[in-house]
PDB file of N, CA and C in Angstrom:
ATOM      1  N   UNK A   1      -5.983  22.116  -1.568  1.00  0.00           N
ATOM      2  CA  UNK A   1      -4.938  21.538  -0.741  1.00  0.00           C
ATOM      3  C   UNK A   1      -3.613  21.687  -1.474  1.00  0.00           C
ATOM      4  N   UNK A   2      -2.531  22.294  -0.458  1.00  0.00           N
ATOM      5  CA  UNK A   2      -1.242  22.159  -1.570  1.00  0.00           C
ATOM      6  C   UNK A   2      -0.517  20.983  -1.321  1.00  0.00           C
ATOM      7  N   UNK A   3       0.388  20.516  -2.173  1.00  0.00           N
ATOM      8  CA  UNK A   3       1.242  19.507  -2.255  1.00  0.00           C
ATOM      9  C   UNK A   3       1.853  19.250  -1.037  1.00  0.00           C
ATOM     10  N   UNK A   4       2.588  18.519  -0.450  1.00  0.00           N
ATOM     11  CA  UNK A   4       3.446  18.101   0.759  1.00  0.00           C
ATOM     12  C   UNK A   4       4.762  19.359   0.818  1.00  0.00           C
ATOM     13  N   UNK A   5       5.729  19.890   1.712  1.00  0.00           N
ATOM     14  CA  UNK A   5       6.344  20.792   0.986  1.00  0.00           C
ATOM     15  C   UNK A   5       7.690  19.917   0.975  1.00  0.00           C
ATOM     16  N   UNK A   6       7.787  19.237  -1.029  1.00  0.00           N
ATOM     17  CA  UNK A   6       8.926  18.410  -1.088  1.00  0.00           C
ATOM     18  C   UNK A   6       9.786  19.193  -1.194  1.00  0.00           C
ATOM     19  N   UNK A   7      11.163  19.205  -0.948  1.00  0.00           N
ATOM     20  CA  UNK A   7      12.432  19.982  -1.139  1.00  0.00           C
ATOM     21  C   UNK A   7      12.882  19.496  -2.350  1.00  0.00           C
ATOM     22  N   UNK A   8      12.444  19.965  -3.098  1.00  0.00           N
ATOM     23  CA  UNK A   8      12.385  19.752  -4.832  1.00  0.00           C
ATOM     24  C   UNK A   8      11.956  20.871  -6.126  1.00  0.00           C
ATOM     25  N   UNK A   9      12.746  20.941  -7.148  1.00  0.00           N
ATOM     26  CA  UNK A   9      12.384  21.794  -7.603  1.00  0.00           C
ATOM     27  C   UNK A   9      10.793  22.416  -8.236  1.00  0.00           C
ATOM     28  N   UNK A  10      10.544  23.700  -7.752  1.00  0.00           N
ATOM     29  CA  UNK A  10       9.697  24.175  -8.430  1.00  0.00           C
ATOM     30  C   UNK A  10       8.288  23.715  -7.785  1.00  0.00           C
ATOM     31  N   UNK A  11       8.810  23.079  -6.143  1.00  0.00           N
ATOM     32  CA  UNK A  11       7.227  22.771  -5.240  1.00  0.00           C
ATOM     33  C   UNK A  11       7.187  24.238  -4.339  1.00  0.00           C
ATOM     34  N   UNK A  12       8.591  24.650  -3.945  1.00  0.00           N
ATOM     35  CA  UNK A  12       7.977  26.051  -3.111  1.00  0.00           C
ATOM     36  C   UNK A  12       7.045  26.902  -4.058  1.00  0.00           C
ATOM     37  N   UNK A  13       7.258  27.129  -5.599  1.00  0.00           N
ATOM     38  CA  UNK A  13       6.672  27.863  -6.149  1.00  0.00           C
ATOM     39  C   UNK A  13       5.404  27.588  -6.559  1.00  0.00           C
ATOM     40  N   UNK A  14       5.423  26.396  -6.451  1.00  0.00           N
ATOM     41  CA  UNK A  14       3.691  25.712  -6.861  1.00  0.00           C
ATOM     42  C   UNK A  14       3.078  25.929  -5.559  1.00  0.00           C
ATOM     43  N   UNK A  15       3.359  25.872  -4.253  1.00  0.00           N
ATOM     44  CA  UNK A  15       2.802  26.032  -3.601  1.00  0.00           C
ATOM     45  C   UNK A  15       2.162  27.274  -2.976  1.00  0.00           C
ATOM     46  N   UNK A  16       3.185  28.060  -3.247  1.00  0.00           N
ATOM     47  CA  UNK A  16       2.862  29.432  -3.285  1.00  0.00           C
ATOM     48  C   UNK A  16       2.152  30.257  -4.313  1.00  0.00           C
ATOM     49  N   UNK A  17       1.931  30.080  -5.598  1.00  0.00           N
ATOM     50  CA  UNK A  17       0.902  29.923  -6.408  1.00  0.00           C
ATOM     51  C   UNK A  17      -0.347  29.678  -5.784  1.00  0.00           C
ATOM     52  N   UNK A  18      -0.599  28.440  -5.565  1.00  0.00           N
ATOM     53  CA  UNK A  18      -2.037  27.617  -4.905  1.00  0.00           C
ATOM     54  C   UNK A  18      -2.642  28.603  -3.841  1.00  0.00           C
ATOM     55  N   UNK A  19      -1.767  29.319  -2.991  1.00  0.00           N
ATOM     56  CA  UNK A  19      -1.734  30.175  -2.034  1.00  0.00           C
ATOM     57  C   UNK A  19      -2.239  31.095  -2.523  1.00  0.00           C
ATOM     58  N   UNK A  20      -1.738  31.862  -3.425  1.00  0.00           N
ATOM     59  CA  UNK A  20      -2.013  33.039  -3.677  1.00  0.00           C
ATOM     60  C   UNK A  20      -2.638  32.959  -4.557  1.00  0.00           C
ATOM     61  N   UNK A  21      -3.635  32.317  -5.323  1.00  0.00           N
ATOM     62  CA  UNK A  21      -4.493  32.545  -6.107  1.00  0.00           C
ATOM     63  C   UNK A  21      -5.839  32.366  -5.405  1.00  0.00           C
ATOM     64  N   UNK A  22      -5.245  31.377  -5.225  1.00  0.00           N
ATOM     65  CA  UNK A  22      -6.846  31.232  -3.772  1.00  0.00           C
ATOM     66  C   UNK A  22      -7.163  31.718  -2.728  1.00  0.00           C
ATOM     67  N   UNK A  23      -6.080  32.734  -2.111  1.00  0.00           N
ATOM     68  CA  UNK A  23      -6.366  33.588  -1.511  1.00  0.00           C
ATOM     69  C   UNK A  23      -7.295  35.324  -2.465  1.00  0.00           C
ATOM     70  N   UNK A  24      -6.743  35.103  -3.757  1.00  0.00           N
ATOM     71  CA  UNK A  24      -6.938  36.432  -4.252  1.00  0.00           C
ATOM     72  C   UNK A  24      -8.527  35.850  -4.934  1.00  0.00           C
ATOM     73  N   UNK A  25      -9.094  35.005  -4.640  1.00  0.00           N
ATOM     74  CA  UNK A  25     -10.509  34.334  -4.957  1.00  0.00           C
ATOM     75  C   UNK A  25     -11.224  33.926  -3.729  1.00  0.00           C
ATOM     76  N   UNK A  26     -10.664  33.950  -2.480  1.00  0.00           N
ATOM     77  CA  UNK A  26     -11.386  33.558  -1.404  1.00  0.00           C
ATOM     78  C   UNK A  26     -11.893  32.392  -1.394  1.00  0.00           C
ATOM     79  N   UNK A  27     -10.789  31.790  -1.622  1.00  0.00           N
ATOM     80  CA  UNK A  27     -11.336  29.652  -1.480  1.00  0.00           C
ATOM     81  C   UNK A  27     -10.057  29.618  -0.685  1.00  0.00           C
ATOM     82  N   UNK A  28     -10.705  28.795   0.650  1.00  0.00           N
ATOM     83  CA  UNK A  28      -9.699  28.369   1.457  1.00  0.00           C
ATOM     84  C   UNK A  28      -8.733  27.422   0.951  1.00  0.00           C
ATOM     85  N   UNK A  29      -7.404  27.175   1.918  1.00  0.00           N
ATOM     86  CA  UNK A  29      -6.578  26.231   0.706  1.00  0.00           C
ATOM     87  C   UNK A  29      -6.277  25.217   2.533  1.00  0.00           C
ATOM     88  N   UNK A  30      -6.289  24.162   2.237  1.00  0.00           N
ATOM     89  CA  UNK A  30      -5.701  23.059   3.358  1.00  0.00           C
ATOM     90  C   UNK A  30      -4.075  23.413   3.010  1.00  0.00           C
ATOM     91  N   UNK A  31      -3.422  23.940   3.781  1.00  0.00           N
ATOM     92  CA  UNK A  31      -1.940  24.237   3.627  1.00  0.00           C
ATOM     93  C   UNK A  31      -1.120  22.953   3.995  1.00  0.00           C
ATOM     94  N   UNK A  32      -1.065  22.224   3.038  1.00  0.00           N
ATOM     95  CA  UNK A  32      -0.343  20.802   3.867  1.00  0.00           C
ATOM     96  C   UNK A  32       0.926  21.065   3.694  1.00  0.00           C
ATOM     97  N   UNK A  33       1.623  22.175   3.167  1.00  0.00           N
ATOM     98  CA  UNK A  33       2.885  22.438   3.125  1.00  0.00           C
ATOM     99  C   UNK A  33       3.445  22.922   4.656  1.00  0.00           C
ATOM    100  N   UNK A  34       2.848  23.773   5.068  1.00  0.00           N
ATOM    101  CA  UNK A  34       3.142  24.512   6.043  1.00  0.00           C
ATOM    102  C   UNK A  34       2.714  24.021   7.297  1.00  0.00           C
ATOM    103  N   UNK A  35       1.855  23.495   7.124  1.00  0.00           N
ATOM    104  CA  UNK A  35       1.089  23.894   8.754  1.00  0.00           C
ATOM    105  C   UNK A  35       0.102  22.399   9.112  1.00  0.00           C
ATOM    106  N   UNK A  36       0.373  21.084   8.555  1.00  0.00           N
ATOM    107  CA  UNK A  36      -0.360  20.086   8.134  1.00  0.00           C
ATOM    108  C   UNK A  36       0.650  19.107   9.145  1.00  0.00           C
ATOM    109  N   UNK A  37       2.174  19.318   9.928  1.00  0.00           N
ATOM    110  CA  UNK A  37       2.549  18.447  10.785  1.00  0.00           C
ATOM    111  C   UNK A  37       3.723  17.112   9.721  1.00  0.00           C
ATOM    112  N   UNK A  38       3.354  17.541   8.152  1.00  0.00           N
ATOM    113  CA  UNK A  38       3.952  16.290   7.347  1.00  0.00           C
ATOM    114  C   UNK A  38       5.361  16.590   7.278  1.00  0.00           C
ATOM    115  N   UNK A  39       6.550  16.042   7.685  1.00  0.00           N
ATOM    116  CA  UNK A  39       7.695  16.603   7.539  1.00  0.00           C
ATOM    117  C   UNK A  39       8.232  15.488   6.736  1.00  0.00           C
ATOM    118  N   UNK A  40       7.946  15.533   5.301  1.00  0.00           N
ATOM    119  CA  UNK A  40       8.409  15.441   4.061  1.00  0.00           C
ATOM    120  C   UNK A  40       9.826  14.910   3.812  1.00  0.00           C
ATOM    121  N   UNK A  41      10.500  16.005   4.466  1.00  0.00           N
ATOM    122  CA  UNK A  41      12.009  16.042   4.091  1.00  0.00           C
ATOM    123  C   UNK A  41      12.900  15.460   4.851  1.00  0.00           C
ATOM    124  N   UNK A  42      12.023  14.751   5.942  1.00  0.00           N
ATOM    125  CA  UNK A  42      12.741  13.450   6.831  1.00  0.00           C
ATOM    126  C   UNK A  42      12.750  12.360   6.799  1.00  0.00           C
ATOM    127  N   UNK A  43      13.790  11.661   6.454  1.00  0.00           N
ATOM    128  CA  UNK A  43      13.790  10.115   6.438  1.00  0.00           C
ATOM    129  C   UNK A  43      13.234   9.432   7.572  1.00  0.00           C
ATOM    130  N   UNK A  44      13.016   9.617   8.687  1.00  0.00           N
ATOM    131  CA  UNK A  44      12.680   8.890   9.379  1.00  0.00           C
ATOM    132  C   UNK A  44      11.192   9.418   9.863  1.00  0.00           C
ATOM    133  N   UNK A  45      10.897  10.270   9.306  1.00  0.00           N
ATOM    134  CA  UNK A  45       9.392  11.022   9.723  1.00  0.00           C
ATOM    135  C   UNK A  45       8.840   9.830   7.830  1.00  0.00           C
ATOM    136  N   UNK A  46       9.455  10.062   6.906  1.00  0.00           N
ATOM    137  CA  UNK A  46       8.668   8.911   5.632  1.00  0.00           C
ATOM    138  C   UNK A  46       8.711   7.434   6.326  1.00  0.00           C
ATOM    139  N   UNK A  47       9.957   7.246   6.859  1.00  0.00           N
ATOM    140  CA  UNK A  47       9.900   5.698   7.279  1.00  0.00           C
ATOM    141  C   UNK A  47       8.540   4.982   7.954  1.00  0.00           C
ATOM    142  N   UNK A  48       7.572   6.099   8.754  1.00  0.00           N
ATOM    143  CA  UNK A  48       7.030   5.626   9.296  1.00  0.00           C
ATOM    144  C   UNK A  48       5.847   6.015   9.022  1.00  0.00           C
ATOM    145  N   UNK A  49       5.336   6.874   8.300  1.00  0.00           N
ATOM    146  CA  UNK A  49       4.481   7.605   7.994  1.00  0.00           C
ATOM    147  C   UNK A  49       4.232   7.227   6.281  1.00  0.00           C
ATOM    148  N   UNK A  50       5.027   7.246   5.092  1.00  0.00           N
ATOM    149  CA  UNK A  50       5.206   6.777   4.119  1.00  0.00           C
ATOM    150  C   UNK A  50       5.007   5.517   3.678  1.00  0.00           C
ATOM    151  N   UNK A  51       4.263   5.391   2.557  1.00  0.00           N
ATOM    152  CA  UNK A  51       4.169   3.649   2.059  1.00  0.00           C
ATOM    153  C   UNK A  51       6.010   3.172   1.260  1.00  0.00           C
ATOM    154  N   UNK A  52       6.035   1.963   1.350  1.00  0.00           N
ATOM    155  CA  UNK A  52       7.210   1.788   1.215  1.00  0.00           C
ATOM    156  C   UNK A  52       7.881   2.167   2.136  1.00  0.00           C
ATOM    157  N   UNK A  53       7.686   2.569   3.743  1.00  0.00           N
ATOM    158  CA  UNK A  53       8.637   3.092   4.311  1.00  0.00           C
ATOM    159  C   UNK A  53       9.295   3.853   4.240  1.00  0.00           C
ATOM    160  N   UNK A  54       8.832   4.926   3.069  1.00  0.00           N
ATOM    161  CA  UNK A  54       9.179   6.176   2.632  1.00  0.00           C
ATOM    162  C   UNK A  54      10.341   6.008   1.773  1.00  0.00           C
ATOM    163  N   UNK A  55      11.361   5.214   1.897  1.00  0.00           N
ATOM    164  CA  UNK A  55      12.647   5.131   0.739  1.00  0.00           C
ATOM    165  C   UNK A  55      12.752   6.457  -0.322  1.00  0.00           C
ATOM    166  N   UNK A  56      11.972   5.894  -1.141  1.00  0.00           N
ATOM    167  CA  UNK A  56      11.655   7.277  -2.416  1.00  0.00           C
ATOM    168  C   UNK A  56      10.495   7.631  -2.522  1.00  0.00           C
ATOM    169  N   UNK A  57       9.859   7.539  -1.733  1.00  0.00           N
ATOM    170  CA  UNK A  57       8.287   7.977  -1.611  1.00  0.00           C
ATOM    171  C   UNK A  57       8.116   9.234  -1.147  1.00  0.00           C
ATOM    172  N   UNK A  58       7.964  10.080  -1.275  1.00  0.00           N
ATOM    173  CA  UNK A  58       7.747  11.868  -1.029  1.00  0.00           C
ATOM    174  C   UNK A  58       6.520  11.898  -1.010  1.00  0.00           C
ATOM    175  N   UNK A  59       5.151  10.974  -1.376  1.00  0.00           N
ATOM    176  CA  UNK A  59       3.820  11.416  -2.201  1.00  0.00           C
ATOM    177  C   UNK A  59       2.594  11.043  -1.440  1.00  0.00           C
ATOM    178  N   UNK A  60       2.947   9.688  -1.303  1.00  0.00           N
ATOM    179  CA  UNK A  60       2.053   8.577  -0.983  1.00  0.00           C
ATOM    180  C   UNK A  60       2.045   8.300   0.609  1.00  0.00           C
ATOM    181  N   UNK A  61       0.864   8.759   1.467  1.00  0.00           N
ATOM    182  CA  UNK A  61       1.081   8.281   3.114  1.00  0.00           C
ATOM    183  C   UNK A  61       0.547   6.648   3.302  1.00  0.00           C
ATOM    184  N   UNK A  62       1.197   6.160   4.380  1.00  0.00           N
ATOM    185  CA  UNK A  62       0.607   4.749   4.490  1.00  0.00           C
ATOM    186  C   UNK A  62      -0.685   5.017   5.683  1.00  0.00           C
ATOM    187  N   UNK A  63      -1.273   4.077   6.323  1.00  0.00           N
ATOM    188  CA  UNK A  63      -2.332   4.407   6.973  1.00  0.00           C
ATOM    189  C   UNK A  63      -1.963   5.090   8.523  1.00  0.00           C
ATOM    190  N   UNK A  64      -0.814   5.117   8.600  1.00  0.00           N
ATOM    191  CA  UNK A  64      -0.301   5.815   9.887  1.00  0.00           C
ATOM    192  C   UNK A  64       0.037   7.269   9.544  1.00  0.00           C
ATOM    193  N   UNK A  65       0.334   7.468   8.752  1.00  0.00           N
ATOM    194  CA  UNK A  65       0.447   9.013   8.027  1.00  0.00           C
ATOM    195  C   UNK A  65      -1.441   9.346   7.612  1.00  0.00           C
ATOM    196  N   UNK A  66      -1.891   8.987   7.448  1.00  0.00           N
ATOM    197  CA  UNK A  66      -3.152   9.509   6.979  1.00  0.00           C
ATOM    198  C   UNK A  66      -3.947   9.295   8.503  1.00  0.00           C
ATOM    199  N   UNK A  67      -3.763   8.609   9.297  1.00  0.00           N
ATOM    200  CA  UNK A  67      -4.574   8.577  10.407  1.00  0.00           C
ATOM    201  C   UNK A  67      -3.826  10.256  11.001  1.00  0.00           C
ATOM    202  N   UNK A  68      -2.258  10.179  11.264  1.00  0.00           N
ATOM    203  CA  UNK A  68      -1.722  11.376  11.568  1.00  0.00           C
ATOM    204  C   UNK A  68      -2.422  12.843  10.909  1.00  0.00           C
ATOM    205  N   UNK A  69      -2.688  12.766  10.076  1.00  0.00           N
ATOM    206  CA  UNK A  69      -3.327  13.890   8.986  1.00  0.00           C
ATOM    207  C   UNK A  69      -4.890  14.128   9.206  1.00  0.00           C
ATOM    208  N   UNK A  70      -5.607  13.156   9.629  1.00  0.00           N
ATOM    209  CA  UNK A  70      -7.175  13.130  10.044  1.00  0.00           C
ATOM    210  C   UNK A  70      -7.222  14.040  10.441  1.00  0.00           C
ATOM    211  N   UNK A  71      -7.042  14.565  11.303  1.00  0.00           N
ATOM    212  CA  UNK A  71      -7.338  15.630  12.316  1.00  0.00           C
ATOM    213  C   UNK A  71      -7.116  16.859  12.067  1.00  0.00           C
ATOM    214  N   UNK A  72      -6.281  16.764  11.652  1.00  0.00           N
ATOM    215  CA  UNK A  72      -6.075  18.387  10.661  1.00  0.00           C
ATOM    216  C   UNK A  72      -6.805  18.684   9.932  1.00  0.00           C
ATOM    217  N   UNK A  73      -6.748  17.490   8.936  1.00  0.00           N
ATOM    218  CA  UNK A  73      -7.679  17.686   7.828  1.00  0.00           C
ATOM    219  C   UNK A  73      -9.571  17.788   8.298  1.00  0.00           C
ATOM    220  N   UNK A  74      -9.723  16.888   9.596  1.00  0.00           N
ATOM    221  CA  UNK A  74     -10.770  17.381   9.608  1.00  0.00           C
ATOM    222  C   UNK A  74     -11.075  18.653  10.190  1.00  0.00           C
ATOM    223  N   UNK A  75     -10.641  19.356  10.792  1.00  0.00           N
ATOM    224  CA  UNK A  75     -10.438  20.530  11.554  1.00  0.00           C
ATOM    225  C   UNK A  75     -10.820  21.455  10.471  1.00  0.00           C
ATOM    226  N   UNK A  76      -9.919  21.360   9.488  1.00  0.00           N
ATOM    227  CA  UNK A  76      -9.915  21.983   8.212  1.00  0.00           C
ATOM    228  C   UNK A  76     -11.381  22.006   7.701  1.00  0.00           C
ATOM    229  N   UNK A  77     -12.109  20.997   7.214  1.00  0.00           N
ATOM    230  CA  UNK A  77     -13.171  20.875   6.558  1.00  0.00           C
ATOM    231  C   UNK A  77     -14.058  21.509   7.815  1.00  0.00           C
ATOM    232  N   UNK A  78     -14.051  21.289   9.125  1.00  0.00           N
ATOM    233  CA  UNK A  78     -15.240  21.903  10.301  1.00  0.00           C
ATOM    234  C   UNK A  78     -15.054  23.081   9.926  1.00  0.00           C
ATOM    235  N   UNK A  79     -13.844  23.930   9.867  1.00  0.00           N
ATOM    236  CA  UNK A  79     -13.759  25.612   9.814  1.00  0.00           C
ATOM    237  C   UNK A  79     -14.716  26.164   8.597  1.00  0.00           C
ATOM    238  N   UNK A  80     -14.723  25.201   7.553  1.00  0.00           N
ATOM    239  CA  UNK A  80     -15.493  26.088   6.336  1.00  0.00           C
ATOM    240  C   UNK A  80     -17.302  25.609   6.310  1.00  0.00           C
ATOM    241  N   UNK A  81     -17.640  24.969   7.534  1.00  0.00           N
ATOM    242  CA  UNK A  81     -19.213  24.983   7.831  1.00  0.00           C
ATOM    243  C   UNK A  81     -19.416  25.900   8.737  1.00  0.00           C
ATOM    244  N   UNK A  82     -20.186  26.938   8.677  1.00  0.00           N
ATOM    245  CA  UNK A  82     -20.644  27.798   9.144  1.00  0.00           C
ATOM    246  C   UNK A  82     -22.205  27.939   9.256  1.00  0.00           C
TER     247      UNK A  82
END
């Protein structure tokens, strides 16, 4: 799974790392940067989704952000049972 995509230094590149190594090994990666619905870099998408109401919280979801994320995430885990 990669990190949230914070607008901070040195997360585009970690994330893209995670990407590309695990692509060049064939282990799926949960892309929570990209394609996971978390928009990180909004104050009012943390306010409500974020513990603390997101303030300075970039990291941590409260239970309305992780209920939001269920579904993806389980989607995610169904694709790699075959």
């Amino acid at each position: 799974m990669t990190p949230w995509n914070v607008d901070r230094p040195y997360f585009k590149e970690v994330i893209e790392e995670i990407i590309s190594t695990c692509g060049r090994y064939g282990i799926p990666v949960l892309d929570a940067a990209h394609t996971s619905g978390i928009d990180v870099n909004n104050p009012e998408f943390r306010a409500k989704y974020f513990q603390g109401g997101g303030v300075n919280d970039t990291a941590h979801l409260n239970a309305a952000g992780h209920d939001l994320l269920l579904d993806y995430g389980e989607k995610f885990i169904r694709s790699l049972v075959k």
